[in-house]
PDB file of N, CA and C in Angstrom:
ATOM      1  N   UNK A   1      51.828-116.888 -10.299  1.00  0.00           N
ATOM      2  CA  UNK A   1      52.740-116.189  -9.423  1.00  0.00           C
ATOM      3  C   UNK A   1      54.111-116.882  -9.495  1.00  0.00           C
ATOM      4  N   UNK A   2      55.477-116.126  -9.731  1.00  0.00           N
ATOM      5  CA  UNK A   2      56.459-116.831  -9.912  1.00  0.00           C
ATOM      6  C   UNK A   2      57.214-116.478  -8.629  1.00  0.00           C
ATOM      7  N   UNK A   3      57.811-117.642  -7.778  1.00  0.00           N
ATOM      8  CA  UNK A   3      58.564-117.396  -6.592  1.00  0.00           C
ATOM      9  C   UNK A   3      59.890-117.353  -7.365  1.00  0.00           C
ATOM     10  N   UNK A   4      60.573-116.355  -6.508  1.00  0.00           N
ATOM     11  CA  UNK A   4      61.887-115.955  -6.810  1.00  0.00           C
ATOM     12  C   UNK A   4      62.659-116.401  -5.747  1.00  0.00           C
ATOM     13  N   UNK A   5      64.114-117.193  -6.505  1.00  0.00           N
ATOM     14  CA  UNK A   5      64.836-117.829  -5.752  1.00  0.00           C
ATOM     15  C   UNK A   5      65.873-116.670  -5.767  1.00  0.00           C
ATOM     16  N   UNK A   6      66.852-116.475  -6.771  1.00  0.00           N
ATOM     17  CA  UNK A   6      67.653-115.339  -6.086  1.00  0.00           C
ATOM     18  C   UNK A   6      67.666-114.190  -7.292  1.00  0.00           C
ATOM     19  N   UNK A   7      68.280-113.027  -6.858  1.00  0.00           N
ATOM     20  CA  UNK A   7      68.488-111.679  -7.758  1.00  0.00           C
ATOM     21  C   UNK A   7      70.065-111.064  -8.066  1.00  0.00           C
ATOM     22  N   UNK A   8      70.255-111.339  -9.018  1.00  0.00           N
ATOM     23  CA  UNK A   8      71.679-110.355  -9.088  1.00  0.00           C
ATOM     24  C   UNK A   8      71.758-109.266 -10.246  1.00  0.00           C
ATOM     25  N   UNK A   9      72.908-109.020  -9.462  1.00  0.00           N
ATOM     26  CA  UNK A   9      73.072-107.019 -10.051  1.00  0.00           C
ATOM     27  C   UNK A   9      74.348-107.223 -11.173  1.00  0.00           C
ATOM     28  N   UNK A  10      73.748-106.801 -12.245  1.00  0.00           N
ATOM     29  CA  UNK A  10      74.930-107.003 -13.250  1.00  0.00           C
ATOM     30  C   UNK A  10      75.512-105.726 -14.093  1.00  0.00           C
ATOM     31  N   UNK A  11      76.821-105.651 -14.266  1.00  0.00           N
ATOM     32  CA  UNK A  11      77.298-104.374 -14.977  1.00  0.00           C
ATOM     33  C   UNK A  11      78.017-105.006 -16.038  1.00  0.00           C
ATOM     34  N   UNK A  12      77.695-104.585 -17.225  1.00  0.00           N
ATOM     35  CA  UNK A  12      78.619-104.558 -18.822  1.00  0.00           C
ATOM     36  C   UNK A  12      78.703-103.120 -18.784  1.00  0.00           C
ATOM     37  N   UNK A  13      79.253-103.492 -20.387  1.00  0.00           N
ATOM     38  CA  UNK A  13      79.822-101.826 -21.216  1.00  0.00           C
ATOM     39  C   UNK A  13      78.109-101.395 -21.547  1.00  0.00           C
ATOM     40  N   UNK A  14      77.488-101.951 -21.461  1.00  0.00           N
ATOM     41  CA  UNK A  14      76.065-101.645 -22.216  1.00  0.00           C
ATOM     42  C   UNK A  14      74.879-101.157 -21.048  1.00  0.00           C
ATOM     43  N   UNK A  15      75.299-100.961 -19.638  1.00  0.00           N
ATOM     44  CA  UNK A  15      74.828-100.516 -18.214  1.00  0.00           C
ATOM     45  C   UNK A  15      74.646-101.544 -17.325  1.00  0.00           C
ATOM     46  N   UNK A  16      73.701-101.136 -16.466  1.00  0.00           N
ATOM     47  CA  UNK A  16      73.245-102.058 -15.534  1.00  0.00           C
ATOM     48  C   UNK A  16      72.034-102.729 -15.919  1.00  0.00           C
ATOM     49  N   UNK A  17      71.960-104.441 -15.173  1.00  0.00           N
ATOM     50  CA  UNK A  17      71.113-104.857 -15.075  1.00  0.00           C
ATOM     51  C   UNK A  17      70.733-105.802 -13.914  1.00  0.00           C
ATOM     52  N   UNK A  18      69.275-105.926 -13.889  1.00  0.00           N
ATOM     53  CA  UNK A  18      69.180-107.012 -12.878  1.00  0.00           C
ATOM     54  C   UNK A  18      68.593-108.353 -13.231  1.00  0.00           C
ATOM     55  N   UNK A  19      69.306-109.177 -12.669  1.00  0.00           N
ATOM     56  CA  UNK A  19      68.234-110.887 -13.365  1.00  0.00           C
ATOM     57  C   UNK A  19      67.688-111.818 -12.384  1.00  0.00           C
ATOM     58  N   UNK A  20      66.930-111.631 -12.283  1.00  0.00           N
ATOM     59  CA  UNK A  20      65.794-112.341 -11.571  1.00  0.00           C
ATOM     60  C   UNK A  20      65.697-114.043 -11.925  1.00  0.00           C
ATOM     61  N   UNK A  21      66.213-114.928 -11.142  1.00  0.00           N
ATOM     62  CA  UNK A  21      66.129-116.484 -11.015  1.00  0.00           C
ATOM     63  C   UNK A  21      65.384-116.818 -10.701  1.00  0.00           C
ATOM     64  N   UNK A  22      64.240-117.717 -11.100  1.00  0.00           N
ATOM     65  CA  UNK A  22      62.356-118.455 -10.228  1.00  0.00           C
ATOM     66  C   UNK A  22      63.287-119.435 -10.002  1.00  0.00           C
ATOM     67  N   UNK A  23      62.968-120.003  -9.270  1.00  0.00           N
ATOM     68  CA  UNK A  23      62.277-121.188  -8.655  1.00  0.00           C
ATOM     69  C   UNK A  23      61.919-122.343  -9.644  1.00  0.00           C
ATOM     70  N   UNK A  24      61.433-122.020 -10.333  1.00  0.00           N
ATOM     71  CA  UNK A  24      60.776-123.280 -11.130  1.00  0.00           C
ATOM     72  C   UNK A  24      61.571-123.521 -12.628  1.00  0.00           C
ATOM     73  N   UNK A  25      62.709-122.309 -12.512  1.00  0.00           N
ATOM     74  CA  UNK A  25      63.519-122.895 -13.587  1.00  0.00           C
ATOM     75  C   UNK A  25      63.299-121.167 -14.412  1.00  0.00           C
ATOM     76  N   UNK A  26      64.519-121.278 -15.272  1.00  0.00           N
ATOM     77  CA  UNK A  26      64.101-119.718 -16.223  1.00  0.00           C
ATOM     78  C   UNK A  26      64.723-118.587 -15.473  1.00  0.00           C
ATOM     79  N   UNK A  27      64.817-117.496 -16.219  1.00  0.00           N
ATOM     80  CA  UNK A  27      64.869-116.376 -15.625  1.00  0.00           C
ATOM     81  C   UNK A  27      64.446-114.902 -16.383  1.00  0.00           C
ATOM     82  N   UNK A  28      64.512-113.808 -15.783  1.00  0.00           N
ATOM     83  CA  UNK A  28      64.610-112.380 -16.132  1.00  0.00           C
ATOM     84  C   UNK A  28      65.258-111.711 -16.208  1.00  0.00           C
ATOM     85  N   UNK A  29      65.870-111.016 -16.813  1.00  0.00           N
ATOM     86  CA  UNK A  29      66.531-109.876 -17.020  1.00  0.00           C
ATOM     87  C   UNK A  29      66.462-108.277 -17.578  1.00  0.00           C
ATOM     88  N   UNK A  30      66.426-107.507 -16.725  1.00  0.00           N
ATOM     89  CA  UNK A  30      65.822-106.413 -16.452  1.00  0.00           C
ATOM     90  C   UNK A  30      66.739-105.115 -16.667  1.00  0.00           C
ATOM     91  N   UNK A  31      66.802-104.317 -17.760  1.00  0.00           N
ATOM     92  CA  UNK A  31      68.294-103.318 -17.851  1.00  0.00           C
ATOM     93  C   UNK A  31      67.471-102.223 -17.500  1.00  0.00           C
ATOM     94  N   UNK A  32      68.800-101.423 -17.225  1.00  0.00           N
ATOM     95  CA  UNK A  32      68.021 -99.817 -16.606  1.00  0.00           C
ATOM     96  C   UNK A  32      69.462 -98.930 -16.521  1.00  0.00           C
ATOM     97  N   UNK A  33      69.098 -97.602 -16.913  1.00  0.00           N
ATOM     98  CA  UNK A  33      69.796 -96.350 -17.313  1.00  0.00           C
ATOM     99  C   UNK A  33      70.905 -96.518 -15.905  1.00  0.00           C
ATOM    100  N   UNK A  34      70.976 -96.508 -15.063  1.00  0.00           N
ATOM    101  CA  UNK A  34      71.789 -96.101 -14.071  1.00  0.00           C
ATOM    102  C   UNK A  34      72.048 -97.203 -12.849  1.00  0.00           C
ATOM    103  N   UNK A  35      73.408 -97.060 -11.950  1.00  0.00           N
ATOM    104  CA  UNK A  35      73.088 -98.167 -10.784  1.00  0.00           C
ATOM    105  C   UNK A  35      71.624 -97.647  -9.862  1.00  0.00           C
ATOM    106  N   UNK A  36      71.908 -96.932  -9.619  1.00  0.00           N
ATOM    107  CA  UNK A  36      70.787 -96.534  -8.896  1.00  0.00           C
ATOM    108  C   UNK A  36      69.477 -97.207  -9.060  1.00  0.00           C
ATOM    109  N   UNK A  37      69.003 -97.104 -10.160  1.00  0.00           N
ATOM    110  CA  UNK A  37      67.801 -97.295 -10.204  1.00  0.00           C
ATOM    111  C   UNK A  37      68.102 -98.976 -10.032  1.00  0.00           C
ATOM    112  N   UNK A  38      69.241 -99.412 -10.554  1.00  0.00           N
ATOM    113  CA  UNK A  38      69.078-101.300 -10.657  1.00  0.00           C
ATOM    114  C   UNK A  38      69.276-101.380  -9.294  1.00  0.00           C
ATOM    115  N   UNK A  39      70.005-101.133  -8.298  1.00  0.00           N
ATOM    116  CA  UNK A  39      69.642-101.578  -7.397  1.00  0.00           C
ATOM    117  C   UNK A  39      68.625-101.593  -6.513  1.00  0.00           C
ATOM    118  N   UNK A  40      68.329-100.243  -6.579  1.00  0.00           N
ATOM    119  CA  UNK A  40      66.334-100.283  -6.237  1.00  0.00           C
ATOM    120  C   UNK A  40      66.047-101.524  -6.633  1.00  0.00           C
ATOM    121  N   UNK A  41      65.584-101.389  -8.036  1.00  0.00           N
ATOM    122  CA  UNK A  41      64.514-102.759  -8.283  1.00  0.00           C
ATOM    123  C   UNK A  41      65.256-104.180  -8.372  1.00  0.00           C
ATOM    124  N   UNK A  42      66.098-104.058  -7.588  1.00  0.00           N
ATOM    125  CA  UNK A  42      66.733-105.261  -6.767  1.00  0.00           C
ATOM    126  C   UNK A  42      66.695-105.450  -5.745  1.00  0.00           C
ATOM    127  N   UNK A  43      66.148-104.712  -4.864  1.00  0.00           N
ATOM    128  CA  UNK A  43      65.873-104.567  -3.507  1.00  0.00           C
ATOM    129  C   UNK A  43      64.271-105.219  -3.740  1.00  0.00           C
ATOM    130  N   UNK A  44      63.661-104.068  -4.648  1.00  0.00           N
ATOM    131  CA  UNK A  44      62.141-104.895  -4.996  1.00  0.00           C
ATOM    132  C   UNK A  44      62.165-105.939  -5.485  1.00  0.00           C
ATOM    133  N   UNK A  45      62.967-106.612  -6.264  1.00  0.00           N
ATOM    134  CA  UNK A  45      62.792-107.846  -6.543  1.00  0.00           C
ATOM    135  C   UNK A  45      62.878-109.193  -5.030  1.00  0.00           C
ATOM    136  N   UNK A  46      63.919-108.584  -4.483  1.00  0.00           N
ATOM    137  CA  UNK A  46      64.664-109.272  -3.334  1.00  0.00           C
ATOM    138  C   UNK A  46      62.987-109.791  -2.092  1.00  0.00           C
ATOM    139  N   UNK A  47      62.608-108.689  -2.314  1.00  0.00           N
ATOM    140  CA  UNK A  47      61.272-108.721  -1.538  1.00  0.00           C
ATOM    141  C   UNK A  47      59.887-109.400  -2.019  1.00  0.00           C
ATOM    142  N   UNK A  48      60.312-110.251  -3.323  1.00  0.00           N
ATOM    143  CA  UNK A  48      59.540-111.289  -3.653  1.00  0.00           C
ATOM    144  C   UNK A  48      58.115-110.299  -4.516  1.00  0.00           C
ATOM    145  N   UNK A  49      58.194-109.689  -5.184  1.00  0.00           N
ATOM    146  CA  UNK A  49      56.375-109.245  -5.498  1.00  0.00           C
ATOM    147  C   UNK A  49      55.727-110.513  -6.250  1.00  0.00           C
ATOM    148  N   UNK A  50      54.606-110.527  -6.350  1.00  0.00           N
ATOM    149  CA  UNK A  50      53.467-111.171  -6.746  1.00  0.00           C
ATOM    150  C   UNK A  50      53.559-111.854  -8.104  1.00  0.00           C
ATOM    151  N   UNK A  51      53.836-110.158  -8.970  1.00  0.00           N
ATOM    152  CA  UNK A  51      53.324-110.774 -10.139  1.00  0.00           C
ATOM    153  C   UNK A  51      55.221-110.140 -10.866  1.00  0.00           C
ATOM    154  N   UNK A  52      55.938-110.322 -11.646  1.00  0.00           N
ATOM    155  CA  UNK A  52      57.530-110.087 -12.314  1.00  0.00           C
ATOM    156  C   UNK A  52      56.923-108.704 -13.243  1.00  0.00           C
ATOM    157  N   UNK A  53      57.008-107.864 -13.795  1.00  0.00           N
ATOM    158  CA  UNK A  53      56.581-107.642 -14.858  1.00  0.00           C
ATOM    159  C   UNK A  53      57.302-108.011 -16.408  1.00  0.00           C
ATOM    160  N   UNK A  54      56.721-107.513 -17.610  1.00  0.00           N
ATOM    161  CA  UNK A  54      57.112-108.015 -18.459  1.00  0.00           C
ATOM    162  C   UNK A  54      58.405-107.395 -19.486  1.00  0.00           C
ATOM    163  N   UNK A  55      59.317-108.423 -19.417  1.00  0.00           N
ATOM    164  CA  UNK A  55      60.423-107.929 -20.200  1.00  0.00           C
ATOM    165  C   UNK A  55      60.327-107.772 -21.688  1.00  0.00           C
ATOM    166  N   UNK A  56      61.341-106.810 -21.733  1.00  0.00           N
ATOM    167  CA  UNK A  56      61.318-106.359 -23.624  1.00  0.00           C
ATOM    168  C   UNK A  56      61.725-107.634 -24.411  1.00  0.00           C
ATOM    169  N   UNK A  57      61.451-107.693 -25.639  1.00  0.00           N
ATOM    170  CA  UNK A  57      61.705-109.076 -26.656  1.00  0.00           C
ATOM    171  C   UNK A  57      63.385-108.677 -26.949  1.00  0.00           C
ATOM    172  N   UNK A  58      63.686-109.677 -26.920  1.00  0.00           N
ATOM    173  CA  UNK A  58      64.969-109.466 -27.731  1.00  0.00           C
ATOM    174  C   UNK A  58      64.943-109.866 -28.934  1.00  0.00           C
ATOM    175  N   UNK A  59      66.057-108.922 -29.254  1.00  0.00           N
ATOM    176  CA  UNK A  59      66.386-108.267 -31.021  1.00  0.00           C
ATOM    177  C   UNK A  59      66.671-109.311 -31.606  1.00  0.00           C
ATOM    178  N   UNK A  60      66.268-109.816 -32.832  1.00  0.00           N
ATOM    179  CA  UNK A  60      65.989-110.842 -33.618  1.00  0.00           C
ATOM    180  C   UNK A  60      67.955-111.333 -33.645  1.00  0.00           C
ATOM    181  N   UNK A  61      68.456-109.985 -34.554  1.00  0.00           N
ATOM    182  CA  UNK A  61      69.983-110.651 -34.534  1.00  0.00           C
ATOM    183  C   UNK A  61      70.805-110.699 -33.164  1.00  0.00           C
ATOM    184  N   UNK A  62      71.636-111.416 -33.296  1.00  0.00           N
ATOM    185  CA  UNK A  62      72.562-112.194 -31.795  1.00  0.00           C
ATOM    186  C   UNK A  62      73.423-110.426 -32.101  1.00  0.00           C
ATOM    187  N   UNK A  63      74.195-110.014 -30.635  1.00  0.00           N
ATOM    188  CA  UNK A  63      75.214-109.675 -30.270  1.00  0.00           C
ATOM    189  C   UNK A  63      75.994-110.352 -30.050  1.00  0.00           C
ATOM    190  N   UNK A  64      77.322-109.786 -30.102  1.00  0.00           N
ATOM    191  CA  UNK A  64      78.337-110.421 -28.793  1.00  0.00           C
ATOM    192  C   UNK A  64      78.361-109.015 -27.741  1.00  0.00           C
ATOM    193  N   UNK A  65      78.388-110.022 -26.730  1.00  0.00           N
ATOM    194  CA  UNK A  65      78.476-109.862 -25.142  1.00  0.00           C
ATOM    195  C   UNK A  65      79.828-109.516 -24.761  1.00  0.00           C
ATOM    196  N   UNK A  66      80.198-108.447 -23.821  1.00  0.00           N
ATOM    197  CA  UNK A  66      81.150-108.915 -23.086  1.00  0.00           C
ATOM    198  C   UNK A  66      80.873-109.383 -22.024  1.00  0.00           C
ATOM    199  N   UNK A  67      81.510-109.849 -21.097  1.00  0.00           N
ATOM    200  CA  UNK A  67      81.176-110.662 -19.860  1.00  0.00           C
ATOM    201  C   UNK A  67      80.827-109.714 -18.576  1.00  0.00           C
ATOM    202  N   UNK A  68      79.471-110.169 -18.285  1.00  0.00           N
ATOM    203  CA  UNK A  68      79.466-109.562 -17.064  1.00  0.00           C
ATOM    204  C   UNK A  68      79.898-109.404 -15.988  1.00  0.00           C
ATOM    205  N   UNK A  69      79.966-108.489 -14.822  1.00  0.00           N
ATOM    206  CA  UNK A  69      80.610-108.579 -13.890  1.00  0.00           C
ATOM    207  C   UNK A  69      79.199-108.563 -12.911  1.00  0.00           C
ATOM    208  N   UNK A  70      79.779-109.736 -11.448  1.00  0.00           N
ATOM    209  CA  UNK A  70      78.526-109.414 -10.911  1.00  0.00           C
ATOM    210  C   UNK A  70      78.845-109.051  -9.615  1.00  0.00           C
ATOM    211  N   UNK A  71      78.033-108.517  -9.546  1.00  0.00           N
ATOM    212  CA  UNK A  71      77.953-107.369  -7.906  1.00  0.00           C
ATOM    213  C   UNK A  71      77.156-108.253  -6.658  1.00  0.00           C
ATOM    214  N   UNK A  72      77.380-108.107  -5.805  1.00  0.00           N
ATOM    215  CA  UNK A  72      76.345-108.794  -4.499  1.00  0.00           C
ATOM    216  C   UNK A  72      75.512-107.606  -3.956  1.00  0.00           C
ATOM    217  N   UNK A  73      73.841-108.014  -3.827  1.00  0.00           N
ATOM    218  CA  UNK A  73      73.347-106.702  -3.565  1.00  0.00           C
ATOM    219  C   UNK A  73      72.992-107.097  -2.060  1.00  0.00           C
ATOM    220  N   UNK A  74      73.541-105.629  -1.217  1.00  0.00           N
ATOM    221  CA  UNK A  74      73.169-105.776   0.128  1.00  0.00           C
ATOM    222  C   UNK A  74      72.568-104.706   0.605  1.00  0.00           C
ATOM    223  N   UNK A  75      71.187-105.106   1.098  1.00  0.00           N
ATOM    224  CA  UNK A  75      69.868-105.333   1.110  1.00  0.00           C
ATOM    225  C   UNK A  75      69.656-104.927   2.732  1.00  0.00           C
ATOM    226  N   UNK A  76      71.450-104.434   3.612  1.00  0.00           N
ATOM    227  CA  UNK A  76      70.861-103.554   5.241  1.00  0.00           C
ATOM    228  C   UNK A  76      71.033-102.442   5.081  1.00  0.00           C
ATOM    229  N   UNK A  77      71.448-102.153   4.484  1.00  0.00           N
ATOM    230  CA  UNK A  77      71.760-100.585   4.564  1.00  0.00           C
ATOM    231  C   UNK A  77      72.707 -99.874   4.085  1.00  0.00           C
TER     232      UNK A  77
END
């Protein structure tokens, strides 16, 4: 079970994503078609589940990145 220390909401030219920080070091990163849906499963992440599920492999050759921008997700309403 990996405890999650914090979650943020990230936007490039390439969509949204969310990345998930443990606790014990490491992280996740999670892309998805629209804000919508990333902030959902940033809300679910925010709420700690059990088990992370499993992220896609990344592509053997490197990109370049542009720099993300990061959003604060708020989680009342």
């Amino acid at each position: 079970m990996a405890e999650i220390e914090h979650v943020v909401l990230l936007h490039d030219r390439r969509g949204w994503s969310v990345k998930v920080v443990l606790s014990e070091g490491g992280s996740r990163r999670y892309r998805y078609g629209s804000e919508a849906q990333a902030r959902f499963f940033a809300a679910v992440f925010q709420l700690g589940p059990r088990v992370l599920p499993p992220t896609p492999r990344a592509n053997a050759r490197k990109r370049k990145r542009a720099p993300a921008a990061t959003l604060p997700v708020d989680l009342t309403g």
